[in-house]
Protein backbone atom coordinates (compact mmCIF):
# COMPACT_ATOMS: atom_id res chain seq x y z
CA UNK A 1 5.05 -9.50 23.53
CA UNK A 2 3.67 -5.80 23.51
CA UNK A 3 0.11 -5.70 23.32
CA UNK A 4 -0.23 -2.60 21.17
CA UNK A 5 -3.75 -1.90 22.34
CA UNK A 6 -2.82 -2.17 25.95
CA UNK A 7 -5.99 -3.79 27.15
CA UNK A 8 -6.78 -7.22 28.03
CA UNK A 9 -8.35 -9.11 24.68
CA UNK A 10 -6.85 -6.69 22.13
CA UNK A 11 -6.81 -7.10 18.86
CA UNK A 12 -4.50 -6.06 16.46
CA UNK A 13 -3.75 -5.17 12.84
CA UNK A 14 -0.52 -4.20 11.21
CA UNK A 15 -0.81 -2.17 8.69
CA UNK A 16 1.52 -1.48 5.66
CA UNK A 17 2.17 1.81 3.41
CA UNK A 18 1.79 2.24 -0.28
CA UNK A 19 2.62 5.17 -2.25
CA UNK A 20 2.56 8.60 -1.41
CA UNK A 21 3.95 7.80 2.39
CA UNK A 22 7.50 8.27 0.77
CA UNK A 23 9.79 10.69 1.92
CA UNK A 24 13.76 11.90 0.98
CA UNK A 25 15.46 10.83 4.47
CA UNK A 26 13.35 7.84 5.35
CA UNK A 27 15.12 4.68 6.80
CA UNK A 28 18.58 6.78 7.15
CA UNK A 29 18.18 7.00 11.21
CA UNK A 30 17.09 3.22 11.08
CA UNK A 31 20.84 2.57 9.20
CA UNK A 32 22.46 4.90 11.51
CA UNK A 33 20.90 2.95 14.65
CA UNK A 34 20.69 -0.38 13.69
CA UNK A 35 23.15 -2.94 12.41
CA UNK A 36 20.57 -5.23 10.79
CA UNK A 37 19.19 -2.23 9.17
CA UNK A 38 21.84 -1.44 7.20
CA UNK A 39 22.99 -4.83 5.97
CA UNK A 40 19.14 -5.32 4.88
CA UNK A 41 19.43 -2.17 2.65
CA UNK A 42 22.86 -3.19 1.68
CA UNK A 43 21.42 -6.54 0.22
CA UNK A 44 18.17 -4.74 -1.32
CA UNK A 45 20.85 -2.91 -3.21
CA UNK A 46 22.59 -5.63 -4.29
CA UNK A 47 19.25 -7.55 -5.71
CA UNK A 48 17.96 -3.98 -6.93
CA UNK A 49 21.21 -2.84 -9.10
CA UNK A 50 20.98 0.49 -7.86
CA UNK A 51 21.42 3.00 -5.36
CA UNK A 52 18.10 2.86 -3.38
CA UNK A 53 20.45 4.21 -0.33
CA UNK A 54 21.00 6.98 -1.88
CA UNK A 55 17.58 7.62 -3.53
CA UNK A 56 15.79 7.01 -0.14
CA UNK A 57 18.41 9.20 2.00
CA UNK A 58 19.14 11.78 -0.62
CA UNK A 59 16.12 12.34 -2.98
CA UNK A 60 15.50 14.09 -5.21
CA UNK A 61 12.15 13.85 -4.26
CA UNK A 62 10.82 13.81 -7.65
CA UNK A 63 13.26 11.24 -8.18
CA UNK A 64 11.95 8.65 -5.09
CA UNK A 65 8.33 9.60 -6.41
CA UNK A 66 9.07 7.52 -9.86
CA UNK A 67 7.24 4.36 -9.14
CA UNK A 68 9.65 1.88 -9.69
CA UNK A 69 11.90 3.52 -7.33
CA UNK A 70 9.24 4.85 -4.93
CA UNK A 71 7.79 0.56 -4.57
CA UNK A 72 11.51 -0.74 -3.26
CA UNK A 73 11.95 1.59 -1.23
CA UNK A 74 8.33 1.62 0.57
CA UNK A 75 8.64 -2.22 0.62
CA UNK A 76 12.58 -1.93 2.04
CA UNK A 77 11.96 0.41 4.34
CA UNK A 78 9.32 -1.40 6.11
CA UNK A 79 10.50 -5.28 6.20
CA UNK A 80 13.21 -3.70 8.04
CA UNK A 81 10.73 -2.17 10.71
CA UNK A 82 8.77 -5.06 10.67
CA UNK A 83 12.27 -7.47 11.45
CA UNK A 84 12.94 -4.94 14.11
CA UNK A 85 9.78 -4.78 16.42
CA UNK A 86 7.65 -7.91 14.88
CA UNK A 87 8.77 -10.29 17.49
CA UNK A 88 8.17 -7.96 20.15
CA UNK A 89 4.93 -7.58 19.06
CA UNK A 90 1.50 -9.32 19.59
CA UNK A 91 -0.81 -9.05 16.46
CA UNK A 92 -3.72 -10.76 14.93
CA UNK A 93 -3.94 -9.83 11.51
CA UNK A 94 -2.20 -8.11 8.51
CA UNK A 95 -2.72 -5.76 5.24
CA UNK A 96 -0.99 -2.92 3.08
CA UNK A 97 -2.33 -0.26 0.51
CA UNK A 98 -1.32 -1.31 -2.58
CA UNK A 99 2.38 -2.07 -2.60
CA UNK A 100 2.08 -2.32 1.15
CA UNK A 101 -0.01 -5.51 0.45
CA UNK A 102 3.61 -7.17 -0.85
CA UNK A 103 5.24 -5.68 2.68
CA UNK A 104 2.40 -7.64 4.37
CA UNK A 105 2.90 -10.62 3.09
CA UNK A 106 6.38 -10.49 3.78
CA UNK A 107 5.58 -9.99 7.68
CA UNK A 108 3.17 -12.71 7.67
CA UNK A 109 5.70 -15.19 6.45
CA UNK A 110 4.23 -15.71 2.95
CA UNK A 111 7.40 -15.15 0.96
CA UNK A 112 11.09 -14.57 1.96
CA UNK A 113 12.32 -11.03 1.77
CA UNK A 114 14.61 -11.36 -1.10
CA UNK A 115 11.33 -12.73 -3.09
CA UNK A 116 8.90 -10.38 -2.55
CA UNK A 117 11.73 -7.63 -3.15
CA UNK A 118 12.26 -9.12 -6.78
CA UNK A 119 8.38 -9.23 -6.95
CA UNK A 120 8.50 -5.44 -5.90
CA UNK A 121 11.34 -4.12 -8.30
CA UNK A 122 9.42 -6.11 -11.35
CA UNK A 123 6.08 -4.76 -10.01
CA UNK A 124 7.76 -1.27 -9.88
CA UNK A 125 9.26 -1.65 -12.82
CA UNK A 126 6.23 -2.59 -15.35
CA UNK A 127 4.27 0.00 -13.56
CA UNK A 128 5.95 2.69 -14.60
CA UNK A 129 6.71 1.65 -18.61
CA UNK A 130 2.73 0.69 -18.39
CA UNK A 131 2.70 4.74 -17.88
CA UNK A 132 4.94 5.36 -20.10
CA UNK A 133 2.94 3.37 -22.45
CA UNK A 134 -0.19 4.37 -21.86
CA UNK A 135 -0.35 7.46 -20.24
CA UNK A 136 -3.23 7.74 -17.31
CA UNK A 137 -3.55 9.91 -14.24
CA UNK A 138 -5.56 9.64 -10.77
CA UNK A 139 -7.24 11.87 -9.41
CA UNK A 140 -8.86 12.36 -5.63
CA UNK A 141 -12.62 13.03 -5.52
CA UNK A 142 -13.84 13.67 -2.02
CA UNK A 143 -17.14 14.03 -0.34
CA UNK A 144 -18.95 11.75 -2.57
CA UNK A 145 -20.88 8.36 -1.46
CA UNK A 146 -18.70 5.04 -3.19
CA UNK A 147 -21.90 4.82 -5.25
CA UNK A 148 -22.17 7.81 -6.58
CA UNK A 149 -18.75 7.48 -7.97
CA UNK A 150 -18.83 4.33 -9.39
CA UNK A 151 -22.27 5.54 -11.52
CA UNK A 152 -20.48 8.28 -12.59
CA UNK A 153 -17.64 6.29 -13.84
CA UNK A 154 -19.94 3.60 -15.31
CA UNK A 155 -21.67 6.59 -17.29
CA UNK A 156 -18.19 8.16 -18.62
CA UNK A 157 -16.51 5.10 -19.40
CA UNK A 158 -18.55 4.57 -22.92
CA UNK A 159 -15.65 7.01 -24.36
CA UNK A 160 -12.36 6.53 -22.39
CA UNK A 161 -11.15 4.71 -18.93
CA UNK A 162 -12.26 5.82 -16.17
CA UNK A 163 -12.78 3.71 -13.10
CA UNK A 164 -12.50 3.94 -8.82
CA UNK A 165 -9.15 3.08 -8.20
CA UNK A 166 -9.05 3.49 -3.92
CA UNK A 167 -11.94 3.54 -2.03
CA UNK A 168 -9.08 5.48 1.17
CA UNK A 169 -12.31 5.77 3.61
CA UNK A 170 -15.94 7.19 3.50
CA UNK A 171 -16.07 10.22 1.08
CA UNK A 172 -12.81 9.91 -0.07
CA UNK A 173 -11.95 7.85 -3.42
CA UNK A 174 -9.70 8.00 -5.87
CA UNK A 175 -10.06 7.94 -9.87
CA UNK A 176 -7.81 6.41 -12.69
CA UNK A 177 -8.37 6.83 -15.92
CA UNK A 178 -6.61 7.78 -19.41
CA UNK A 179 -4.93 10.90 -18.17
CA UNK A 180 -6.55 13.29 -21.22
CA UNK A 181 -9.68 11.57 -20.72
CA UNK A 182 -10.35 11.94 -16.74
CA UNK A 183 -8.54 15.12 -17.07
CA UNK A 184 -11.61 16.19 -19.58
CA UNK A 185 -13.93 14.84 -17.37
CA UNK A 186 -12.60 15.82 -13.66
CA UNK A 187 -15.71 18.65 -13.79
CA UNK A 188 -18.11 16.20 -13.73
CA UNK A 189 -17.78 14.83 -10.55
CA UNK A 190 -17.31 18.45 -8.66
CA UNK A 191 -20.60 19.22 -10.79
CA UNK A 192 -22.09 16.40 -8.93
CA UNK A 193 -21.39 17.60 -5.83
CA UNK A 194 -17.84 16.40 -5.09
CA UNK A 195 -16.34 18.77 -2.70
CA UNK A 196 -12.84 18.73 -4.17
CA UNK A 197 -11.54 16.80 -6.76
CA UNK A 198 -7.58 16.88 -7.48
CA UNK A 199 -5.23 15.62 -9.97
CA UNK A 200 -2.50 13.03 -7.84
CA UNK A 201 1.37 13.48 -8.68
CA UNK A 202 1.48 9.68 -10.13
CA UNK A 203 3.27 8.61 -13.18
CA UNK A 204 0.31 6.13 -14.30
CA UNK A 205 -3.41 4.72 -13.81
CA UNK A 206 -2.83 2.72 -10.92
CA UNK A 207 -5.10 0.08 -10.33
CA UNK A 208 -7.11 0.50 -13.64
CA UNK A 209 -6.88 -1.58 -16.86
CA UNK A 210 -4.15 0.63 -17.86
CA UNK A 211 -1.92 -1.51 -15.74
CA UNK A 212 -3.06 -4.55 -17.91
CA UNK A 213 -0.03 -4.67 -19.90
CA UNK A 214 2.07 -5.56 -17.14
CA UNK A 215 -0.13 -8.29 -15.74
CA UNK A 216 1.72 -11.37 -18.01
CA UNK A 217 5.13 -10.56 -16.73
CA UNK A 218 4.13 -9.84 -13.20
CA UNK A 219 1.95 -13.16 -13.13
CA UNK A 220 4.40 -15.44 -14.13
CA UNK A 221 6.66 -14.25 -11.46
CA UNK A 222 4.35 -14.17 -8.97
CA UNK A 223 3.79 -17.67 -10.05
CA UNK A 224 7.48 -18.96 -10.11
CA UNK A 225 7.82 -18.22 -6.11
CA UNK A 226 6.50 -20.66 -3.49
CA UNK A 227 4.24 -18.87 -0.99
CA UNK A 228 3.59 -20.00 2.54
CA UNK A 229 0.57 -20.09 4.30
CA UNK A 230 0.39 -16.95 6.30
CA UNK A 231 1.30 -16.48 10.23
CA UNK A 232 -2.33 -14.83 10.71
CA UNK A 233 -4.78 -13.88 8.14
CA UNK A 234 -4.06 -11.35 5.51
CA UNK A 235 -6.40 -9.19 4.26
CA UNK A 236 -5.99 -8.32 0.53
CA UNK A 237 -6.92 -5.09 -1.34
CA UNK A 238 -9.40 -6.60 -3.69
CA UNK A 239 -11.54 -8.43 -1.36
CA UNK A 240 -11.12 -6.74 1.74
CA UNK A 241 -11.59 -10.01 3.42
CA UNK A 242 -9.56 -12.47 5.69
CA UNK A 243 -7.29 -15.03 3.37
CA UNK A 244 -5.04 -17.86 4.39
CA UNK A 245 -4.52 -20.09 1.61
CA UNK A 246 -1.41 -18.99 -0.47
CA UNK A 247 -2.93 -19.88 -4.06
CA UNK A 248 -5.72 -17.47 -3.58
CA UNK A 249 -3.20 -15.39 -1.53
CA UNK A 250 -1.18 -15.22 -4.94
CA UNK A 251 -4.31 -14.84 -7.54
CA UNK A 252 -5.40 -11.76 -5.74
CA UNK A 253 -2.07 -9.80 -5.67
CA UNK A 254 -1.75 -9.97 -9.43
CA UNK A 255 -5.68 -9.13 -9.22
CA UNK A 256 -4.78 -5.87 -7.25
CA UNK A 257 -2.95 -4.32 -10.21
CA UNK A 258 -5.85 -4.00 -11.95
CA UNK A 259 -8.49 -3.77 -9.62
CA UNK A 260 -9.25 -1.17 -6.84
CA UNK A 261 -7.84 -0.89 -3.42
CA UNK A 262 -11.22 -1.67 -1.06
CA UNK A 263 -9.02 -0.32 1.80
CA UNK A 264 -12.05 1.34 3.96
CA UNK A 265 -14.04 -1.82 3.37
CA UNK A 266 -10.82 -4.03 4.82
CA UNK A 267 -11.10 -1.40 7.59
CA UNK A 268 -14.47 -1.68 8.62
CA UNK A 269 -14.20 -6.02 8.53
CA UNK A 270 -11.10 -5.65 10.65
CA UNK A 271 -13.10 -3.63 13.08
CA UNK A 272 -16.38 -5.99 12.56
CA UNK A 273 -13.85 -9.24 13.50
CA UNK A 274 -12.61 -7.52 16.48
CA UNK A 275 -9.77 -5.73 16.17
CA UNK A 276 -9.24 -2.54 17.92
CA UNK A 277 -5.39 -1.39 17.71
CA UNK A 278 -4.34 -0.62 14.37
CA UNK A 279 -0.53 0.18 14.04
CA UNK A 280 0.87 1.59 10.89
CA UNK A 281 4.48 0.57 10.08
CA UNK A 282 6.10 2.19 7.41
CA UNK A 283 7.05 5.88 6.51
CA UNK A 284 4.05 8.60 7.14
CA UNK A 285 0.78 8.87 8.83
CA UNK A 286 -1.74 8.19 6.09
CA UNK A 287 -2.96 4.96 6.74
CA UNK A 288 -3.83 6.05 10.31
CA UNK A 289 -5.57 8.92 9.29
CA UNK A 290 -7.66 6.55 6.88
CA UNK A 291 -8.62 4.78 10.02
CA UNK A 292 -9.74 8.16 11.69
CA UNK A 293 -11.57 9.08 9.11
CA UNK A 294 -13.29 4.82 8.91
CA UNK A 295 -13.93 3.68 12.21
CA UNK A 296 -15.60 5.94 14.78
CA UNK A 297 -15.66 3.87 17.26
CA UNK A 298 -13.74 6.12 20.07
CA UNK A 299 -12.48 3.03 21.91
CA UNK A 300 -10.00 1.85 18.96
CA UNK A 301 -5.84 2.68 19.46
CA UNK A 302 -3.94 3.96 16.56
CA UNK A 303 -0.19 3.68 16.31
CA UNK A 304 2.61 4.19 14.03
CA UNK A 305 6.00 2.82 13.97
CA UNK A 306 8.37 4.88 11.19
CA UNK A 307 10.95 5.84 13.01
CA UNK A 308 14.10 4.72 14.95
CA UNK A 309 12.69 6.65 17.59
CA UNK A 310 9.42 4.52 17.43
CA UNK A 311 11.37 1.32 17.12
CA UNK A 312 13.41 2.01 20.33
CA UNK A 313 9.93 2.31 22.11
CA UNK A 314 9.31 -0.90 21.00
CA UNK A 315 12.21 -2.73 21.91
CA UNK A 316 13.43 -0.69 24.84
């Protein structure tokens, strides 16, 4: 195994995308270097019924940005990292923003890739009529305590939706609301001392009760597939806490579609339970800049693993 942290007693989390690490070429030097890469996507195609090769390789990147194509291909795009370098990896625990929560279940042995890809194209899928539906925004308030955000949305929400959505790290949370509404009321929060606060290219509320409408149809799948009891703890999004037992495992992703992402709390308890190395795997850098900007402790390792550049690292 590689010890990511590269010190005796290291502990590690893998850590798994969500939206907005997307990007038009991602995976295509994974396909070009790796056999098992490419009949992965090949199957995900197959079970999706459409050209997520294409979409992921070629763009248009407003085009890989709609949700129910971004989700597959985040979700894709990873499991095949993770089959790539997890056995040569040692780790200790796992989570994902958002859709990378489905990712991280998948590396932890809860469901079977072809599973939580169905779960993922369904999820995608009623995410984006739910915005079509009801239309909602988010929008990115930083340099504001969590508190003073979620009194602010407490006081606004007597006339429309507007609720916390992602607390990312300290001082930097996002909103979801009705998109009129929060659009109305963006002001107030830079009024209250928010030093910027900016409208997210998203094609619904994430995370808000907007998303309610696709909570029957998601639960009942979610229901329908047998999950395992994970390889090491997983941490989900709406507790921020260590889980093992599948049932609750599968209560709180359907819970996560409607509730916010407590990523910098799941942060700070992986860092409280000992773990020092956190490795991203997936497209992008934001989730290890989220850790920057959470843990100060100048002794913790941060890695990434995107690429098939990183990948050969890993594997030699």
């Amino acid at each position: 195994f590689i010890d990511l942290g590269d010190k005796e007693m290291s502990k590690t989390a893998c850590l798994f995308s969500g939206q907005g690490s997307q990007y038009v070429g991602m995976m295509s030097d994974l396909i070009r270097d790796f056999d098992n890469a490419s009949k992965t996507l090949k199957q995900a195609c197959e079970i999706a019924g459409f050209p997520l090769d294409a979409i992921c390789f070629e763009g248009p990147a407003d085009t890989l940005k709609e949700t129910r194509y971004t989700q597959p291909a985040l979700f894709v795009h990873e499991a095949i990292v993770w089959d790539l370098v997890g056995k040569h990896l040692s780790y200790d625990a796992f989570a994902g923003h958002s859709l990378g929560e489905y990712s991280a279940l998948y590396a932890a042995g809860v469901m079977s890739f072809e599973d939580a890809l169905k779960l993922v194209l369904l999820r995608g899928s009623l995410m984006f009529t739910a915005g079509n539906d009801k239309p909602g925004t988010m929008f990115a308030v930083i340099g504001m305590s969590d508190d003073q955000v979620i009194s602010l949305c407490k006081e606004l929400s007597s006339e429309g939706i507007i609720v916390p959505a992602n607390f990312n790290s300290p001082g930097q949370i996002v909103l979801s609301g009705d998109a009129e509404y929060l659009r109305s009321k963006a002001h107030v929060f830079k009024d209250a001392g928010a030093r910027m606060v900016t409208e997210l290219q998203v094609s619904g509320a994430f995370h808000s009760p907007l998303m309610g409408s696709a909570a029957d149809e998601l639960g009942k799948a979610i229901d329908s597939i047998s999950f395992n009891a994970p390889s090491k703890p997983v941490y989900p999004n709406v507790t921020g806490t260590p889980v093992t037992d599948p049932q609750e495992l599968k209560s709180l992703l359907l819970a996560q579609l409607t509730a916010p992402v407590l990523w910098a709390q799941t942060l700070q308890t992986m860092h409280h339970a000992g773990i020092d190395t956190f490795c991203e795997i997936g497209p992008g850098k934001v989730l290890q800049g989220l850790v920057k900007r959470t843990i100060t402790d100048s002794a913790i390792q941060i890695r990434g693993i995107d690429t098939a550049n990183d990948v050969h690292v890993i594997i030699g």
